[in-house]
Structure formats: structure tokens, C-alpha cells
Protein backbone atom coordinates (compact mmCIF):
# COMPACT_ATOMS: atom_id res chain seq x y z
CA UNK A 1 0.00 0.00 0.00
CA UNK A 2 1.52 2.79 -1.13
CA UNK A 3 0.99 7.09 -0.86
CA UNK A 4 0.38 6.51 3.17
CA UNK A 5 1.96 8.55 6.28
CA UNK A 6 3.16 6.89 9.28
CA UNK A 7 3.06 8.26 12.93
CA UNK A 8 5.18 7.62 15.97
CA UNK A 9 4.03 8.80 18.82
CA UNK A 10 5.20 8.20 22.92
CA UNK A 11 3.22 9.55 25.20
CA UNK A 12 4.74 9.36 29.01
CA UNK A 13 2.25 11.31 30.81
CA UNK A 14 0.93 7.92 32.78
CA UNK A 15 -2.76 8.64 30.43
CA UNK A 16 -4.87 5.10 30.30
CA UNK A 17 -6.83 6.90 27.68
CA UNK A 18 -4.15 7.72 25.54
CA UNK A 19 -4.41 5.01 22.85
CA UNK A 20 -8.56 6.10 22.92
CA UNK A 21 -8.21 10.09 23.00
CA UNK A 22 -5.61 9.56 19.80
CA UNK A 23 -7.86 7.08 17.77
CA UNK A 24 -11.24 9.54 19.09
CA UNK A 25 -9.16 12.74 18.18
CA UNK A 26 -8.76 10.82 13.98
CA UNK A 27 -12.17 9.94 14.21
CA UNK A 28 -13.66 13.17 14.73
CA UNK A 29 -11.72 14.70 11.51
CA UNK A 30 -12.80 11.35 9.55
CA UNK A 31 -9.29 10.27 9.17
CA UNK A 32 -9.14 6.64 8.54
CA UNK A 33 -6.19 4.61 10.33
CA UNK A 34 -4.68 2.21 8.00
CA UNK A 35 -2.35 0.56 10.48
CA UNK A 36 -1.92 1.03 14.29
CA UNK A 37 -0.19 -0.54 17.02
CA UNK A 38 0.09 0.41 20.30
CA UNK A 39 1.30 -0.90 23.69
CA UNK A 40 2.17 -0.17 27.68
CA UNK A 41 5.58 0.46 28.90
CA UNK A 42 5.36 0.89 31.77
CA UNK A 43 2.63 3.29 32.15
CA UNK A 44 3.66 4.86 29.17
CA UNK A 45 2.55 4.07 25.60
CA UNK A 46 4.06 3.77 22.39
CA UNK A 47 1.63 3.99 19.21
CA UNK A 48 2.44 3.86 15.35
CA UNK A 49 -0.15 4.70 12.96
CA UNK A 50 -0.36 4.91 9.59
CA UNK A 51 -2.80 7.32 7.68
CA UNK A 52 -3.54 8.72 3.84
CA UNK A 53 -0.63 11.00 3.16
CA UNK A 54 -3.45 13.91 2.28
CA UNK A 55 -4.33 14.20 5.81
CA UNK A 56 -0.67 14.12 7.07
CA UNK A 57 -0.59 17.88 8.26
CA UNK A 58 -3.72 18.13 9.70
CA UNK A 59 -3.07 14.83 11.46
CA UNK A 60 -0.21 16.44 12.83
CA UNK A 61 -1.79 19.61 13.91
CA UNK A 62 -4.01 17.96 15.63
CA UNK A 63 -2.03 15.97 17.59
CA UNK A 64 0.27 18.57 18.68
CA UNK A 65 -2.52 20.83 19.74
CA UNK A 66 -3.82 18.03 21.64
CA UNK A 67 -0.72 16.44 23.12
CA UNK A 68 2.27 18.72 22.62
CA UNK A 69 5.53 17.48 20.39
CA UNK A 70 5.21 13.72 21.33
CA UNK A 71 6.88 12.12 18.09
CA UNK A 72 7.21 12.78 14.42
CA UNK A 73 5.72 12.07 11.10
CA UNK A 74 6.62 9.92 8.10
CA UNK A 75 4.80 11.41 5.05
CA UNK A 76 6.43 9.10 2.50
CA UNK A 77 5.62 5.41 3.56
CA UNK A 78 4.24 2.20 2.38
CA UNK A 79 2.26 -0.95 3.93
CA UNK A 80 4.24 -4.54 2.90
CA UNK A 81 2.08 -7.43 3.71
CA UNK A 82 3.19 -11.15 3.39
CA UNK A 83 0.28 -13.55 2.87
CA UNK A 84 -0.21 -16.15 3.98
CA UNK A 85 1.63 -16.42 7.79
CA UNK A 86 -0.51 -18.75 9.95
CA UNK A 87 1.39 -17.75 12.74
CA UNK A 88 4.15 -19.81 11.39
CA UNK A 89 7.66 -19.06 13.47
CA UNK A 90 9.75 -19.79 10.76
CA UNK A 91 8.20 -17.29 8.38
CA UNK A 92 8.38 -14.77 10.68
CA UNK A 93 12.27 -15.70 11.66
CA UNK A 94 12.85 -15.52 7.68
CA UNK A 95 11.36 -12.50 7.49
CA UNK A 96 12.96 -10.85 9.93
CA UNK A 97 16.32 -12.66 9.30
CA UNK A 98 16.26 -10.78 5.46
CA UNK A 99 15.52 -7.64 7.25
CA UNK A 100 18.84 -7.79 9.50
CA UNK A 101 21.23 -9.21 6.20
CA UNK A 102 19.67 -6.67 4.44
CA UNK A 103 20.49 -3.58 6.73
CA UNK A 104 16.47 -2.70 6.33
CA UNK A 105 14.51 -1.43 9.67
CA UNK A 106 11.22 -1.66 9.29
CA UNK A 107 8.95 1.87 11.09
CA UNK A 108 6.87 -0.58 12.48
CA UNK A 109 5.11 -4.47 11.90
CA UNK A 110 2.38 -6.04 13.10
CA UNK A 111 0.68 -9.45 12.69
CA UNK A 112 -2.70 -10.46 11.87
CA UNK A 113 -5.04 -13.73 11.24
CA UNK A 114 -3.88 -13.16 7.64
CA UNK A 115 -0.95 -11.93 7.03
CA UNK A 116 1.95 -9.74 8.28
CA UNK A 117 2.43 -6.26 7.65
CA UNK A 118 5.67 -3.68 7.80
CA UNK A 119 5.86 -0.30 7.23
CA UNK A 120 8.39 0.73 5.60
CA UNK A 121 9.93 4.52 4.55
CA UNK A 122 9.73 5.03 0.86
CA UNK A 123 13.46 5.26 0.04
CA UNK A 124 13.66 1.29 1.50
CA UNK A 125 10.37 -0.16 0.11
CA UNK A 126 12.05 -1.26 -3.27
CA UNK A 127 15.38 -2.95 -1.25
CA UNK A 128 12.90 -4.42 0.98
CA UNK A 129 10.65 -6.00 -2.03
CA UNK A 130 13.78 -7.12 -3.92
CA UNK A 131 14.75 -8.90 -0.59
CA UNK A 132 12.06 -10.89 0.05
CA UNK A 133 12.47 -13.07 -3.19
CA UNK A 134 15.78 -14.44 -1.62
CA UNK A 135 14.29 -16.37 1.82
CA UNK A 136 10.43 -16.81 -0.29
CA UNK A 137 8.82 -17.32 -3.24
CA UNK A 138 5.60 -16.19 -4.55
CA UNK A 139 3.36 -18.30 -7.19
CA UNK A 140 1.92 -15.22 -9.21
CA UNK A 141 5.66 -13.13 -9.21
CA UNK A 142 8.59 -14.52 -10.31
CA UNK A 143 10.71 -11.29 -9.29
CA UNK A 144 10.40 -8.62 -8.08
CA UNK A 145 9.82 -6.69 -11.54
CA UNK A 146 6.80 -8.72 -11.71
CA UNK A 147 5.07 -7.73 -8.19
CA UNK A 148 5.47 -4.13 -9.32
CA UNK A 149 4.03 -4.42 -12.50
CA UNK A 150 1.14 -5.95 -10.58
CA UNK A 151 0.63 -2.66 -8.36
CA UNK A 152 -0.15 -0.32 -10.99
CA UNK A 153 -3.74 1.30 -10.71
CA UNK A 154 -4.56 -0.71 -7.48
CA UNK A 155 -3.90 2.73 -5.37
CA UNK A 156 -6.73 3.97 -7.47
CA UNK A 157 -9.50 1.39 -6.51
CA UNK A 158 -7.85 1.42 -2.99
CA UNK A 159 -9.02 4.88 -2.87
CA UNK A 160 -12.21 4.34 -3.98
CA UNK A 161 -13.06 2.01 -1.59
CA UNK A 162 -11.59 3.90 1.70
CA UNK A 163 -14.33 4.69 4.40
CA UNK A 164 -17.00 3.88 1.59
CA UNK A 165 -19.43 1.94 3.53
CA UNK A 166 -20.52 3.19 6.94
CA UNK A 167 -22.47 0.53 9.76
CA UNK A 168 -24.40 1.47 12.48
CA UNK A 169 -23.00 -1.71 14.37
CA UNK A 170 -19.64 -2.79 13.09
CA UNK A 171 -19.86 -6.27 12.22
CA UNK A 172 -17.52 -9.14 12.88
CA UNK A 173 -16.93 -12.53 11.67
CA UNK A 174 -15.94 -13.94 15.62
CA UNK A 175 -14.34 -13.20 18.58
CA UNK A 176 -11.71 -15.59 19.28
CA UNK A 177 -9.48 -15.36 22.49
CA UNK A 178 -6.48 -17.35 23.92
CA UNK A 179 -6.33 -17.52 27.29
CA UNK A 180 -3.01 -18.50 29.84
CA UNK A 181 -0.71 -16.31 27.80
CA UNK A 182 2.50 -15.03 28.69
CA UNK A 183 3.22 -11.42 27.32
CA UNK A 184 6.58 -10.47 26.55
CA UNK A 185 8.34 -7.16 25.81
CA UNK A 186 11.83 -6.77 23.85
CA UNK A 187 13.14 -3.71 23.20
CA UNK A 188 15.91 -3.86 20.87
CA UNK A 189 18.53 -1.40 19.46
CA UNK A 190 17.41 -0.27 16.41
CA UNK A 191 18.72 -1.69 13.62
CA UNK A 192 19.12 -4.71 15.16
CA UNK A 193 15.02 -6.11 15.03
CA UNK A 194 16.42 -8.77 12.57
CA UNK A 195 18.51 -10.47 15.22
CA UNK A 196 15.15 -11.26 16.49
CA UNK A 197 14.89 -13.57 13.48
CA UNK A 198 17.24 -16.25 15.22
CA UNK A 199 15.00 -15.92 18.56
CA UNK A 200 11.98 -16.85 16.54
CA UNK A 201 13.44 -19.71 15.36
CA UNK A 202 14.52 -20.77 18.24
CA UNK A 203 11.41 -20.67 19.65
CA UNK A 204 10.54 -22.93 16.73
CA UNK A 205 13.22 -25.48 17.67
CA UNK A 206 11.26 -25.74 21.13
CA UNK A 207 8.28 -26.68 19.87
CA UNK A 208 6.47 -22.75 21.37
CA UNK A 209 3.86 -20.81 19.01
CA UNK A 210 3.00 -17.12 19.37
CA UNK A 211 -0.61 -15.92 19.26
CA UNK A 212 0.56 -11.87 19.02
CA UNK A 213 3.20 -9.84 17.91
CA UNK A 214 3.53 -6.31 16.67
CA UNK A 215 6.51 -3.61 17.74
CA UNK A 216 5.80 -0.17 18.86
CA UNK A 217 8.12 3.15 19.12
CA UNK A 218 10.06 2.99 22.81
CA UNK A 219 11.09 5.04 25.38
CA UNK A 220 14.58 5.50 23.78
CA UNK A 221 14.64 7.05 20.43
CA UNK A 222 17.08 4.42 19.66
CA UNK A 223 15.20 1.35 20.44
CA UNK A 224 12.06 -0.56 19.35
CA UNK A 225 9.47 -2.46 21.15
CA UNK A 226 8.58 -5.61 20.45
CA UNK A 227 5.12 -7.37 21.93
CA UNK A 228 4.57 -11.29 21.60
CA UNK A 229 2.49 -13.70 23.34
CA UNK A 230 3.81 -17.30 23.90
CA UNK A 231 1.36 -20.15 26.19
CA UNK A 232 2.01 -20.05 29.69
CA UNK A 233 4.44 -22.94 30.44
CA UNK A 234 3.35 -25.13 33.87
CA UNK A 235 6.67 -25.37 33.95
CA UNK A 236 9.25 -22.14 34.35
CA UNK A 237 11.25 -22.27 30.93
CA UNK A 238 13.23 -18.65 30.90
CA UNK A 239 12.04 -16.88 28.16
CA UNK A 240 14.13 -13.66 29.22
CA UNK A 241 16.94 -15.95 29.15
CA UNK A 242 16.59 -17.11 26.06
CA UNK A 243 16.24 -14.45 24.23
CA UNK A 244 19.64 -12.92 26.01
CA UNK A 245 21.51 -15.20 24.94
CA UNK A 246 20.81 -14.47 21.44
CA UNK A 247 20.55 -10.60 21.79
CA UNK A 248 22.70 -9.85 24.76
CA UNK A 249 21.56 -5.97 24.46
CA UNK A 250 17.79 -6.81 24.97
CA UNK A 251 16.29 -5.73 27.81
CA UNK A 252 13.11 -8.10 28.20
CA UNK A 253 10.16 -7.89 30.21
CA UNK A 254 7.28 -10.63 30.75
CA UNK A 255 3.67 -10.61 32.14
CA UNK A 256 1.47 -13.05 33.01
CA UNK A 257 -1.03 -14.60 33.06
CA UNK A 258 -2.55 -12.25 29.76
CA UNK A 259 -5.24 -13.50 27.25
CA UNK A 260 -5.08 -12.75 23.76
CA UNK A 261 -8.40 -11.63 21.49
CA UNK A 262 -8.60 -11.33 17.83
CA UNK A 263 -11.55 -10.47 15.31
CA UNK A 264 -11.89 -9.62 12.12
CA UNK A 265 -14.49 -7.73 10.32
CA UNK A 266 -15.38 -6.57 6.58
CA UNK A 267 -15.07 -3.21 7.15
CA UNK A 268 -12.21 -2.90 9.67
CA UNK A 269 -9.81 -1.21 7.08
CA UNK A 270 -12.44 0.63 5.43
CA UNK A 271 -13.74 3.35 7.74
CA UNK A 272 -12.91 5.63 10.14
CA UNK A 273 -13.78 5.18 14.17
CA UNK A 274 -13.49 1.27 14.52
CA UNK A 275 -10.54 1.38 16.76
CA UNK A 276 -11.91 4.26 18.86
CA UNK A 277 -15.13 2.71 19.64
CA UNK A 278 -13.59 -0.03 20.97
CA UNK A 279 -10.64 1.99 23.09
CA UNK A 280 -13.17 4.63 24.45
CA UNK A 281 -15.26 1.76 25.82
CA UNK A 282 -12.62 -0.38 27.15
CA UNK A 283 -11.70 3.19 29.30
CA UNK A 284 -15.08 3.45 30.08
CA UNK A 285 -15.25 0.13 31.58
CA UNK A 286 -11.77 0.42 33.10
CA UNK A 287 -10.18 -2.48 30.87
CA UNK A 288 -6.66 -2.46 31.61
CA UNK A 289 -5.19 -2.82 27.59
CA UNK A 290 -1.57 -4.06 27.56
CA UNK A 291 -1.15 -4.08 23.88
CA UNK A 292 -3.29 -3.73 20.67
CA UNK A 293 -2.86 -3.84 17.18
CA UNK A 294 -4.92 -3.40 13.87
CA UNK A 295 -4.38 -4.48 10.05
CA UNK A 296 -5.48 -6.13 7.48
CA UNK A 297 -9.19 -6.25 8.26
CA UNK A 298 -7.81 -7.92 12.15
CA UNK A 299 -7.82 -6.10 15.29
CA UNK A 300 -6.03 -8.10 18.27
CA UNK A 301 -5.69 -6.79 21.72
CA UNK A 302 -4.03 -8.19 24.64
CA UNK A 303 -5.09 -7.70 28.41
CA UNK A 304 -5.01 -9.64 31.47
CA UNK A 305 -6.69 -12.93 32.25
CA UNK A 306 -9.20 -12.27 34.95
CA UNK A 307 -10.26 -9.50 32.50
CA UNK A 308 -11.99 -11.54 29.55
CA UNK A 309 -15.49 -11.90 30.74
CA UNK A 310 -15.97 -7.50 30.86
CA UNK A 311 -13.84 -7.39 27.93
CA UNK A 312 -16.11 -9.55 26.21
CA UNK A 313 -19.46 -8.11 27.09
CA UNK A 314 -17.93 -4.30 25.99
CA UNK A 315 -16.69 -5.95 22.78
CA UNK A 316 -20.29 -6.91 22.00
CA UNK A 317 -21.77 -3.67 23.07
CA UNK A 318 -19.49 -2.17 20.03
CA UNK A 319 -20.16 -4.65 17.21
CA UNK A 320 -22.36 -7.49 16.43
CA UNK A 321 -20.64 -10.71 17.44
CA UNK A 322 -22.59 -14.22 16.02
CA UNK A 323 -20.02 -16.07 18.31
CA UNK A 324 -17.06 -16.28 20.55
CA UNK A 325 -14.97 -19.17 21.14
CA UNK A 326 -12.28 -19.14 24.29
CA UNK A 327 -8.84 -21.47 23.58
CA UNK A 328 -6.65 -22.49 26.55
């Protein structure tokens, strides 16, 4: 997806509502997220967003007049989605591996039930396209020549289709959570996110899955945050450790016990004011969110355990649900 801005924002004045006031502040000038992720640091927050570059300034504006010179802004970025993912380690450990050998840092990623997503500045997007056809390979291009041939006049109909259908009640396909989770927080040197290729496939080798992951800016302009969720262990197995011993400059941070939810819907990427109907009434109820993120048509949030049962009676207060299904 090309001709979109990206926005990196920290906010460290201990605000619950942050992640809500930012996505209600968008809303209320119809400006239609493409792409956000946001999590808790320790009673701060870091959020990337991604917008339509036309609505870059006054995104900007606004934000500034609202919460003072928290970040910056990307005019010139694009959205690179891999499909499909199934929450397969070793795709994401080759993806990130090609990121590190090819000196690429991505502004931000994110995961969903489909696929997963980078952004990425516009002076990398073509290094970063031209890199994946060395770890994968892609049935309808044979190079990378070919996948940009296939772009042209999609932007277009993308356009077209942006915030075109309004719904009274969002509507979603489920509401699927994964309970007993263990939530863990790397933040990494930038630069240095593809190391994190060699602790995803080491988590591979030990037979663990992930059920979230998306990065967010950190407190340090010079580090990343990464969010994952692994199944709680019975058993204490060390993830800190483990990932240490592969990135030795990590500093790593795990809560538990944390439940994961995920939905999708056929509008989600299509409108404006999903994401803050859901945030303002997760504040409302006094929900604590640890981490959230939303793309491609998936929004997955994580919060603690003994917190599904309200979380799940606010989520179907904001869209119509036909089921819910709880994993352990």
C-alpha cells in the first residue's frame, strides 16, 4: 500500500486513555487509520499509525494541539504485507532474518489472522521487495519486476473504496481469544530487530507458538518495542533468558497470566472510528489494555486474564458478534 503517512508517537504522561483520546481525536476529523499498534511500557505508551498521506498535516496539527511534540511524522511510507503467515515461526524468523542481512529497519510491523504487515519509509520499500524473493517465493511473481508491475492502478481502486461503507453496528466474523498467555516485551537497538529472526526460530526449535506480535516506538529514540504472546508454560522455561543469549543488548520484560483476542471484520480497514469505539469503551469500563494492534481487516488486543469476561461483554456492546470461542 503505497501514498500513506506513518506516525510515531510516545506519550509518558501515565494517560490510560491515551491510545482512545488519539484514535477519538482521527475519528472526529474522519481520518481513517490504515495501520496502528500500540502498547504499555510501563505506564507509558508507544503507538504507530499509519494514515492517507493527504491528511498528514492536519493529522499532525491535531495531535500537537492536543498532546504537545510527542513524536514525528513519516509522510512518504508504504504498507508490505506477506500472505499467507498462519502464525508460522519460521516465516516470521525468515522474514525478519532478510531484514537484519539486508540492513532494512522496518517503522513498524504487526501481525494479523492473515498476514503480516511492515511499514516501511519510501526510500527502503524497493530494497525491501527485492529482498524478500531471496528467503520466499511467490506463485503469481517470479521477481520482483513482476510484483510491481502488478501494483499499478490498485492505489486507485484502494481509494475508492476507503471509508466507503458506513455501519451502524460494526460487524464481525468472531471473537476468538487465547487464554493462559505469557506477554513479553523486547526492546531492541534499532537496527538490530532482525537479530530477532534467530529468537523466533529458536522458539521454533522448542516446539512454542506465538498468538501476538507487533513492535511499537520505545522510550529511547534508539530502540524498538517488540510485543509477543507465547502459552504459559506449567513449567518455568526462561524466556528472558533465552532471548539474552541471542541478543545480549535486549532488555526483556514478561507478564502473566494475559489473554489474547482477535476479530476480524469486513469493514475494519475501510472506515474511520473502529478502533476508537472499541478503546473509548474499554476506558469506560476500566479495561486495563496491555497491547493492541490493527491491520489487514484484524484487530487483536491483549489484556489480562481475569479480565476476559468485561472485555467480552464491551466488545459486544461495540459490534455485532454471532459467536465467541475461548482457547486455553
Amino acid at each position: 500500500m503505497k501514498d500513506v503517512a506513518w506516525i510515531s508517537l510516545f506519550d509518558t504522561t501515565k494517560n490510560k486513555k491515551f491510545p482512545a483520546e488519539f484514535c477519538s481525536l482521527m475519528a472526529g476529523e474522519e481520518i481513517n487509520i490504515l495501520f496502528l499498534t500500540c502498547g504499555n511500557q510501563d505506564q507509558a505508551w508507544g503507538l504507530s499509525a499509519v494514515i492517507e498521506s493527504g491528511k498528514a498535516s492536519n493529522a499532525s496539527s491535531l495531535v500537537e494541539k492536543r498532546f504537545g511534540n510527542i513524536g514525528h511524522f513519516t509522510p512518504e511510507t508504504n504498507i508490505l504485507s506477506l500472505f499467507p503467515h498462519g502464525s508460522n515461526l519460521l516465516i516470521v524468523s525468515s522474514f525478519l532474518k532478510m531484514l537484519g542481512n539486508a540492513a532494512i529497519e522496518p517503522a513498524a510491523l504487526a501481525h494479523s489472522n492473515s498476514a503480516i504487515s511492515s511499514v516501511f519509509r519510501d526510500d527502503v520499500i524497493e530494497k525491501a521487495v527485492s529482498a524478500l524473493f531471496d528467503p520466499f517465493s511467490f506463485s503469481s511473481y517470479r521477481t520482483p519486476a513482476d510484483w510491481q508491475l502488478a501494483q499499478k492502478g490498485k492505489e486507485k481502486l484502494y481509494r475508492e473504496v476507503v471509508a466507503s461503507y458506513q455501519e451502524a453496528t460494526p460487524k464481525v466474523y468472531s471473537l476468538e481469544w487465547q487464554d493462559r498467555q505469557e506477554l513479553v516485551r523486547v526492546d531492541v537497538n534499532r537496527g538490530e530487530i532482525g537479530g530477532m529472526g534467530a529468537v523466533f526460530k529458536a522458539f521454533s526449535g522448542s516446539g512454542l507458538a506465538y498468538t501476538f506480535l507487533m513492535s511499537s516506538p520505545s522510550r529511547k529514540r534508539d530502540t524498538q518495542s517488540l510485543f509477543l504472546c507465547l502459552p504459559q508454560s506449567d513449567r518455568p522455561r526462561h524466556i528472558d533468558l533465552m532471548i539474552k543469549k541471542l541478543l545480549s543488548d535486549a532488555a526483556v520484560t514478561v507478564t502473566f497470566p494475559v489473554a489474547v483476542f482477535s476479530m476480524n471484520g469486513p469493514h475494519f480497514g475501510e472506515r474511520h472510528g473502529i478502533a476508537s469505539e472499541l478503546l473509548l469503551s474499554f476506558s469506560k469500563a476500566h479495561i486495563e489494555l496491555l497491547a493492541l494492534s490493527c491491520s489487514i481487516h484484524s484487530i487483536m488486543g491483549v489484556l489480562p486474564s481475569d479480565q476476559v469476561y468485561f472485555a467480552t461483554q464491551t466488545i459486544q456492546r461495540c459490534f455485532e458478534v454471532p459467536s465467541v470461542t475461548i482457547r486455553t
